[in-house]
Protein backbone atom coordinates (compact mmCIF):
# COMPACT_ATOMS: atom_id res chain seq x y z
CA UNK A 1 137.53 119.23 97.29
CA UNK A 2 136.97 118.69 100.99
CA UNK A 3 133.57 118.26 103.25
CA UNK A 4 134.00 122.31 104.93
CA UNK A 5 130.55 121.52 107.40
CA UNK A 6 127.53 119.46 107.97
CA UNK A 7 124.47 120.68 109.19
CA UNK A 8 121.53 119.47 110.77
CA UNK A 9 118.29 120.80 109.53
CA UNK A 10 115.27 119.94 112.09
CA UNK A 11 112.00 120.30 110.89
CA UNK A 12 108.70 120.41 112.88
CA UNK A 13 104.94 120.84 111.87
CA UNK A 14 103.21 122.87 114.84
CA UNK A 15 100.87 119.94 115.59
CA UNK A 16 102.37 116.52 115.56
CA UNK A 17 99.27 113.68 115.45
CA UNK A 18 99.97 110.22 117.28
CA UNK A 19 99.49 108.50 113.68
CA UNK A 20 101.74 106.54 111.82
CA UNK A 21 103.20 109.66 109.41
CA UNK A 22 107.16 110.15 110.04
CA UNK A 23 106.43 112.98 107.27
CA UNK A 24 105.54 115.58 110.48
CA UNK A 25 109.00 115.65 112.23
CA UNK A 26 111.79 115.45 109.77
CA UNK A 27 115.86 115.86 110.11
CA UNK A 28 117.68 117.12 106.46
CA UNK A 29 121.29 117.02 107.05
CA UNK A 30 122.90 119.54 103.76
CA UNK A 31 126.76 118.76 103.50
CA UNK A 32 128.87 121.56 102.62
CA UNK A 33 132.20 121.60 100.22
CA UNK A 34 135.36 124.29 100.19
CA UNK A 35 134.26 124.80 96.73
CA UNK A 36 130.37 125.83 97.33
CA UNK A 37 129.31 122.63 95.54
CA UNK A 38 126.44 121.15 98.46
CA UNK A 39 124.42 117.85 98.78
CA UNK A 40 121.29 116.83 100.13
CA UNK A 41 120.44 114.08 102.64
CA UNK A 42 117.50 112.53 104.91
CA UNK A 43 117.49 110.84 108.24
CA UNK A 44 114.78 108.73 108.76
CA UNK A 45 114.60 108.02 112.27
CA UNK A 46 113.76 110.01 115.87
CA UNK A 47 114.81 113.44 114.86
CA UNK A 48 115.31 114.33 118.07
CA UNK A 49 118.32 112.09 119.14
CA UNK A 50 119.60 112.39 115.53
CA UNK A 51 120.01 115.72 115.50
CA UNK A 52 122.94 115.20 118.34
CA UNK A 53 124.64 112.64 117.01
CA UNK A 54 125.23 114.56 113.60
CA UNK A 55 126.07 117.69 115.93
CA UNK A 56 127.69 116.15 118.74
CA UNK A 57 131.11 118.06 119.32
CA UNK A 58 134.37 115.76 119.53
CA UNK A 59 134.93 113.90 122.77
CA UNK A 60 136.55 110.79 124.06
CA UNK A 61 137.49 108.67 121.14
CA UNK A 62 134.70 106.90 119.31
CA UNK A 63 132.21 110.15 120.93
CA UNK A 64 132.21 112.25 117.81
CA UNK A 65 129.46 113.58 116.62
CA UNK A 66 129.14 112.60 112.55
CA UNK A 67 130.05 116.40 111.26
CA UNK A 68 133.12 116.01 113.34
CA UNK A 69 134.12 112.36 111.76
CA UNK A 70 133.78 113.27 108.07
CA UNK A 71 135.01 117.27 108.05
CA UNK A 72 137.76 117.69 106.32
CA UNK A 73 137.19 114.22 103.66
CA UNK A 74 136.88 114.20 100.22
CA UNK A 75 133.31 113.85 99.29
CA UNK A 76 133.48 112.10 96.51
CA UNK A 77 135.01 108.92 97.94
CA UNK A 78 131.64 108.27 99.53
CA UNK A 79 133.51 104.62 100.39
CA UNK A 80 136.01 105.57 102.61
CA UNK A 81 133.13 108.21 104.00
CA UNK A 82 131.29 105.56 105.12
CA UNK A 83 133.85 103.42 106.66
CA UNK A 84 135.25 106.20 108.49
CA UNK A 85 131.29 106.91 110.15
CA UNK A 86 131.12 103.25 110.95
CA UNK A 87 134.23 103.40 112.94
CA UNK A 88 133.85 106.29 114.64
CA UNK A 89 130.41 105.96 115.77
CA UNK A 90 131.63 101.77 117.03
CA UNK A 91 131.21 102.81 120.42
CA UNK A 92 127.63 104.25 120.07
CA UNK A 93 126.75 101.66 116.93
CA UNK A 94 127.12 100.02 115.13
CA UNK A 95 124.04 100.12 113.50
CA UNK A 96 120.56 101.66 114.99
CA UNK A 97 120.52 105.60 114.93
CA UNK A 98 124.19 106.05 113.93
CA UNK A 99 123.46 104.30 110.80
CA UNK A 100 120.19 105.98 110.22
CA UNK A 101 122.51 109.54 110.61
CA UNK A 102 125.29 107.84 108.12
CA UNK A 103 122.79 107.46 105.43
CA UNK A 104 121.69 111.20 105.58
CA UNK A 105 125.42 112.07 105.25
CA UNK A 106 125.66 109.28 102.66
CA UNK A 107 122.63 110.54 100.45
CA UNK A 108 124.03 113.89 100.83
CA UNK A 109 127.56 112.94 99.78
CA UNK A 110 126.17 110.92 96.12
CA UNK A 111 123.88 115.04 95.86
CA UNK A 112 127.49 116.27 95.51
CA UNK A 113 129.24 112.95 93.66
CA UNK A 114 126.50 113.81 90.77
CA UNK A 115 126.92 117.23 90.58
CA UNK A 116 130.46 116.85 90.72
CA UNK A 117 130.02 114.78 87.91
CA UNK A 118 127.43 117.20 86.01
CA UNK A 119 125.46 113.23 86.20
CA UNK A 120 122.18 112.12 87.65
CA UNK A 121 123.15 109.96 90.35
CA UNK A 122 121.11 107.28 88.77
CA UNK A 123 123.90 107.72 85.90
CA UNK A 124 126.54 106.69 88.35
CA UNK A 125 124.82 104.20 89.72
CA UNK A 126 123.93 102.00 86.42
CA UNK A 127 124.14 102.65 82.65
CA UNK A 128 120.47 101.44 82.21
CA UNK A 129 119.65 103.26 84.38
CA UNK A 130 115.34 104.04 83.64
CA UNK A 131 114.08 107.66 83.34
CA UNK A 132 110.66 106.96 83.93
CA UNK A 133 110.25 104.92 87.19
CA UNK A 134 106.97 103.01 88.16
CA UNK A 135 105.50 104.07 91.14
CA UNK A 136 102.61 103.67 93.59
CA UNK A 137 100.85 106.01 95.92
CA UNK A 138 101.45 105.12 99.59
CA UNK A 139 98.58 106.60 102.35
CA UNK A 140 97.18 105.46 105.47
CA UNK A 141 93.78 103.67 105.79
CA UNK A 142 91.09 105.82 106.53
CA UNK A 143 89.25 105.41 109.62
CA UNK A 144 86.44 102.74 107.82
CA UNK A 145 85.93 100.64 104.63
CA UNK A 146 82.99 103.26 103.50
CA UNK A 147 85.98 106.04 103.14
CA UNK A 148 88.31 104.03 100.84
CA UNK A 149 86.38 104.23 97.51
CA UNK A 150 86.58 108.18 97.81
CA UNK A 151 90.24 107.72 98.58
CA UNK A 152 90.78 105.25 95.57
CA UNK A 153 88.48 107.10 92.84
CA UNK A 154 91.05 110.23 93.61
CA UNK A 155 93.96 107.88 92.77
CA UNK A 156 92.30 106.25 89.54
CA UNK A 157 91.69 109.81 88.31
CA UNK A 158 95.18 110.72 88.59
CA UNK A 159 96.35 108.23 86.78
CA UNK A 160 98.15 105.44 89.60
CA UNK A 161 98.54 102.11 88.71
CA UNK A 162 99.13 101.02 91.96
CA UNK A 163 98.27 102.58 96.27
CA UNK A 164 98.94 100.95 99.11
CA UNK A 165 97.00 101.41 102.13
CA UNK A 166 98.53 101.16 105.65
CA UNK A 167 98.14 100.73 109.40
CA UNK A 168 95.48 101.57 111.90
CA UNK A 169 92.64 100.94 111.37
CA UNK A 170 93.92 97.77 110.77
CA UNK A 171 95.12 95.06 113.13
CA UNK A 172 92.46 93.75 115.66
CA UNK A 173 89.49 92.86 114.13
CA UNK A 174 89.39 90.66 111.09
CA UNK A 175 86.21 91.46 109.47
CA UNK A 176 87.58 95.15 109.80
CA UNK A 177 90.57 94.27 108.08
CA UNK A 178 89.02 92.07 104.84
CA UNK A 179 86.21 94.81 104.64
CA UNK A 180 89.26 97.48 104.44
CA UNK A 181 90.84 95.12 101.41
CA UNK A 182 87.59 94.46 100.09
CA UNK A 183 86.38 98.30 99.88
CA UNK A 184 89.69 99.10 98.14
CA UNK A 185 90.19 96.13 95.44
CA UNK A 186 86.32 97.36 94.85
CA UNK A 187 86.89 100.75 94.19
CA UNK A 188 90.40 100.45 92.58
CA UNK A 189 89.67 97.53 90.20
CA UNK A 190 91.66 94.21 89.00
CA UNK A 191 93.95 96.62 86.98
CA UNK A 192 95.57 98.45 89.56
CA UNK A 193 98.13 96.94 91.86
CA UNK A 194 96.95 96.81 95.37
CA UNK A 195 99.50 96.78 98.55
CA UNK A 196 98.26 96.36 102.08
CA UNK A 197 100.65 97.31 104.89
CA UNK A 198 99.54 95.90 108.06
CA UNK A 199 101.38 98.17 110.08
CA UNK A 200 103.81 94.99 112.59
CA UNK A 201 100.39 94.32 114.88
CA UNK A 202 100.19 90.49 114.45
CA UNK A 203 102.05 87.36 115.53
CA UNK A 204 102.73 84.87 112.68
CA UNK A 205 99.31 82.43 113.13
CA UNK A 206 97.17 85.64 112.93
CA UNK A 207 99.40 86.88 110.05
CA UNK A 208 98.77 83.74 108.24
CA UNK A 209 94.72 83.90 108.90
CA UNK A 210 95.20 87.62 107.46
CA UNK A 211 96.93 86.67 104.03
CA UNK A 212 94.16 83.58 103.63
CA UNK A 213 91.58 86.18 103.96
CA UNK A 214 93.29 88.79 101.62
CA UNK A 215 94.14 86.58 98.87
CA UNK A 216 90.97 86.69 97.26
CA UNK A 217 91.66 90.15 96.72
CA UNK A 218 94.66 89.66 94.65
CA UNK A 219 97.63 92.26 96.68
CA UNK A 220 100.43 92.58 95.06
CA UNK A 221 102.20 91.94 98.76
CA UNK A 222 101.73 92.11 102.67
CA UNK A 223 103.99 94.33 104.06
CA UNK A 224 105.81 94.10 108.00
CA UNK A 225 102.31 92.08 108.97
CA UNK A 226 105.14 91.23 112.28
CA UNK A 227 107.87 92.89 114.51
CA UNK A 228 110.64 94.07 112.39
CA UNK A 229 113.09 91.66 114.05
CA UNK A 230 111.22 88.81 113.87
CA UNK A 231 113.31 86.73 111.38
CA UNK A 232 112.31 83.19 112.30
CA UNK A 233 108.39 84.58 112.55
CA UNK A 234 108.78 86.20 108.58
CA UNK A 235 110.39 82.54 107.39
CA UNK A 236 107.59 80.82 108.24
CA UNK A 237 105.10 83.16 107.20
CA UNK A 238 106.68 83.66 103.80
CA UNK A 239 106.76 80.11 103.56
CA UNK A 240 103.34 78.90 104.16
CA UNK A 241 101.68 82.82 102.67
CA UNK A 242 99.44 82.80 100.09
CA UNK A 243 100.63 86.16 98.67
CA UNK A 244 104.00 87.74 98.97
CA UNK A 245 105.30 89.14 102.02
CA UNK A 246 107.38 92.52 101.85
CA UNK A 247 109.48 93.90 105.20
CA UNK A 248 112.39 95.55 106.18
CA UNK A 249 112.14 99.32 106.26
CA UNK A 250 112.83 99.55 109.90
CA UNK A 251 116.11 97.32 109.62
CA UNK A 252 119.63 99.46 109.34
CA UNK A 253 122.75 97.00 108.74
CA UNK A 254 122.94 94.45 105.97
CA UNK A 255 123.11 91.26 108.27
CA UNK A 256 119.61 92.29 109.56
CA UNK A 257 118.92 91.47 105.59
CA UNK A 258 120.45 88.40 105.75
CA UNK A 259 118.60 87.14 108.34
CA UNK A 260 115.26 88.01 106.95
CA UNK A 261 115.52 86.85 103.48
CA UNK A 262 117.91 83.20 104.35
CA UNK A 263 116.41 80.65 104.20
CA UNK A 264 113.46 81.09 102.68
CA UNK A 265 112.30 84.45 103.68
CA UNK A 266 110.61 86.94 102.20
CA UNK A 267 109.79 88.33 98.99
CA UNK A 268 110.11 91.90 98.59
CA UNK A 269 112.71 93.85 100.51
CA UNK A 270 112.27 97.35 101.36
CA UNK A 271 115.40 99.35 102.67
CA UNK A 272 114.88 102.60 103.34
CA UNK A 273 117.74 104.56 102.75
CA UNK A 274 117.51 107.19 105.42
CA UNK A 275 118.44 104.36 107.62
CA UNK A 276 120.32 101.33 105.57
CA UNK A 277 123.24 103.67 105.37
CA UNK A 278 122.23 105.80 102.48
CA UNK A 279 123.34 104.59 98.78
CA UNK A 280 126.02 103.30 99.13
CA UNK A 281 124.72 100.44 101.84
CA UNK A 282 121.90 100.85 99.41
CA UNK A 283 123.51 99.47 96.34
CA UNK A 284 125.52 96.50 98.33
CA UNK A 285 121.47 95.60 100.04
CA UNK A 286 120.62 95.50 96.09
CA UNK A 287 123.08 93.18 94.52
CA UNK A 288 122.33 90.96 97.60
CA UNK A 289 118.43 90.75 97.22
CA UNK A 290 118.78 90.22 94.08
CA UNK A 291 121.12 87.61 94.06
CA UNK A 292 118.78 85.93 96.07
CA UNK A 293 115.50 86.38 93.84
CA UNK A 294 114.17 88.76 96.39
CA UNK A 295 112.75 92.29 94.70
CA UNK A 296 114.43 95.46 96.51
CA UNK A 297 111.80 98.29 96.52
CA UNK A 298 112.73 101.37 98.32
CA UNK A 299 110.71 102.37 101.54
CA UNK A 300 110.16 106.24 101.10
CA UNK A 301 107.03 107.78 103.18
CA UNK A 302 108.95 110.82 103.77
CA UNK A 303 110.16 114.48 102.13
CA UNK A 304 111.13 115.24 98.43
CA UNK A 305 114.76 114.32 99.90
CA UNK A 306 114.26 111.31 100.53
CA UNK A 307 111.80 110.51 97.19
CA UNK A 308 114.69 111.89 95.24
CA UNK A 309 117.16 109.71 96.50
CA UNK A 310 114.96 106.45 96.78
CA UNK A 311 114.18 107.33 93.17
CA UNK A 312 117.70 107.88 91.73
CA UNK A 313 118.20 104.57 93.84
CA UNK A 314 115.93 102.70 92.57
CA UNK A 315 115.53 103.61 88.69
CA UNK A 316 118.78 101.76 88.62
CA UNK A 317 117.36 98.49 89.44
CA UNK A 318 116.44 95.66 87.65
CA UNK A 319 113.11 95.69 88.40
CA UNK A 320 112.59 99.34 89.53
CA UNK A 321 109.15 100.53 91.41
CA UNK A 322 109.49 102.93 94.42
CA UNK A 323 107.09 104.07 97.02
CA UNK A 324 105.51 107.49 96.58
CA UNK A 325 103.96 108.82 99.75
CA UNK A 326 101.00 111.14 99.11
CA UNK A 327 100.68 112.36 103.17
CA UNK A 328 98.96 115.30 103.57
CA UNK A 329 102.16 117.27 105.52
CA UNK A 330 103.60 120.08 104.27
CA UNK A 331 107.23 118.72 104.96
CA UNK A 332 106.03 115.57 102.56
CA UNK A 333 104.55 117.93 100.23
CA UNK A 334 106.37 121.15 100.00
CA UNK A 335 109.63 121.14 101.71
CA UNK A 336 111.76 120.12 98.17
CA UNK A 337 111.23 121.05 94.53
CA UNK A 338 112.99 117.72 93.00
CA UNK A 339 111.74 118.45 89.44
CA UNK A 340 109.72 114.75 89.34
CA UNK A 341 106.47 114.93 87.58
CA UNK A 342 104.05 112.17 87.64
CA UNK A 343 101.96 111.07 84.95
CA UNK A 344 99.83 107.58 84.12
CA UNK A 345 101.63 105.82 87.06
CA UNK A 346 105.07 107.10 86.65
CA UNK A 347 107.36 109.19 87.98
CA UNK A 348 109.12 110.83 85.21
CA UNK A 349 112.77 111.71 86.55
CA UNK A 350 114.42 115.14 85.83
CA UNK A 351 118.35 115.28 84.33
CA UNK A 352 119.51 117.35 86.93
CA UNK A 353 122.78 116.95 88.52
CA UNK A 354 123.21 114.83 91.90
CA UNK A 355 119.71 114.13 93.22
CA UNK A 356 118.28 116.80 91.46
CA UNK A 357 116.51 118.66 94.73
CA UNK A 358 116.11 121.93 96.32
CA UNK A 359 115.37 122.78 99.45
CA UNK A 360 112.28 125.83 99.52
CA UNK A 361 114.31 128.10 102.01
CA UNK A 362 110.58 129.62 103.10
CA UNK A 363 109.27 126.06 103.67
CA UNK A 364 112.40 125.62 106.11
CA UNK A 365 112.37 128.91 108.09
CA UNK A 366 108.90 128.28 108.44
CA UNK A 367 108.67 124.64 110.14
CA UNK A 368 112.78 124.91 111.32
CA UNK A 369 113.67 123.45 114.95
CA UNK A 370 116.46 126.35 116.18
């Protein structure tokens, strides 16, 4: 079995908001085989440029587009897939958007290992694998504390154990900020689980102030309360923080890792593995973290691709929990059937082969990027 074509599937709602939703602009990259067998992958980055380096014809060496590099492999050595992408994209990487276009290819490439395999990829991944993976809903603050408790009362209904609330409002004022924490412990409870991500709008002294004012509130973690690459910033923080600091989604090669969790960094790591390098970067991030005593929890505020994947990913954990974005957009919503139901907090995986997802052909034609 060899890799016959890669394509690049661009997706665009008509109206794109200046809001912190990556759900409204998506790239799907679907990996074809000479013997029909396909595989499913997400990019999770600026569509845009990704699109051409997936497409890019070949060139000068090290110019290749990704289709180019891996056409003609065999997909299921998803090793020697990845090493060949990271080579041939050294001139342009090495890590950045030619990772975050690997790990599409990647994901896609495990879609086809599992079927392949007639396996869940969680199967392949771990032999304890957990069919019925803890979640919690992930949505953006609304614009004031008096609109959380609708927002949370929807969420205890259905059954969520744990939400986290994110970015703007949040980030200037501070008796904005508690009042935002405040309205939602409130109106969720002490039962449920409460995350907070700050959205990277404060230096480490203002962090600090933040997390002494949230603590009452009991959050399960502050997440990317700095700049992404602010490693010495996150040791101290995590250091001197009353409650746990989570980061890392917008980080794409493994010694990016390193240097936020040693020494003494933070406590929950969240890859996300549209941009780590897909699974396979995925499960070397994983034995890492947790060699350290640092959680891995997959960042996934993006389609049914990518929930499928993060999913499969992280059911195989030790401690497995993975974010489940509730945005609004369609793309979020409606672009994949992946056969996951949720009930009383958890997602309840299906036994399908490979990820388990399907694009909706209608969904694409209607939002597709010729």
């Amino acid at each position: 079995m060899k890799i016959s074509q890669v394509e690049a599937l661009h997706l665009r709602l008509p109206e794109v908001k200046e809001v912190a939703d990556g759900t409204q602009d998506v790239l799907i990259v679907r990996v074809h085989t000479d013997t029909g067998l396909t595989g499913l992958g997400e990019v999770v980055s600026c569509s845009y440029v990704a699109r051409a380096v997936v497409e890019a014809p070949r060139s000068a060496p090290f110019r290749h587009g990704l289709a180019e590099i891996v056409r003609g492999m065999d997909p299921l050595d998803t090793e020697s897939a990845l090493e060949a992408m990271i080579d041939g994209t050294a001139w342009y990487g090495p890590g950045g958007i030619a990772r975050h276009c690997i790990s599409g290819i990647d994901m896609a490439l495990w879609d086809i290992k599992g079927k392949a395999a007639g396996k869940p990829v969680r199967q392949l991944l771990s032999e304890s694998a957990v069919e019925q993976l803890p979640c919690y809903a992930s949505v953006l603050w609304p614009n004031d504390p008096g609109q959380v408790a609708e927002s949370a009362r929807r969420f205890l209904a259905q059954g969520y154990r744990a939400v986290k609330y994110g970015w703007a409002p949040m980030g200037p004022d501070p008796a904005l900020d508690t009042a935002l924490v405040e309205a939602a412990r409130d109106a969720l409870g002490p039962e449920v689980e409460l995350m907070v991500d700050a959205g990277r709008v404060w230096d480490v002294e203002t962090a600090l102030s933040r997390a002494e004012l949230f603590a009452p509130y009991n959050i399960a973690w502050l997440e990317e309360p700095l700049k992404p690459f602010d490693f010495a910033g996150y040791a101290q923080l995590a250091a001197q923080s009353p409650v746990p600091i989570a980061a890392g989604e917008a980080l794409a090669l493994l010694e990016d890792y390193v240097r936020l969790i040693e020494p003494g960094g933070i406590h929950i790591a969240q890859p996300d593995l549209g941009r780590i390098g897909g699974i396979t970067q995925g499960q070397r991030l994983a034995a890492y973290t947790q060699a350290k005593s640092v959680r891995p929890v997959p960042h996934a505020f993006g389609t049914g691709v990518l929930l499928a994947a993060s999913a499969q990913w992280a059911s195989a954990l030790a401690a497995p929990l993975t974010e489940y974005t509730r945005a609004p957009s369609p793309l979020a919503q409606n672009l994949a059937h992946h056969g996951i139901q949720f009930k009383d907090g958890l997602l309840h995986l299906s036994d399908a082969p490979g990820l388990g997802v399907e694009l909706d052909e209608a969904v694409v034609a209607q939002y597709r990027i010729a």
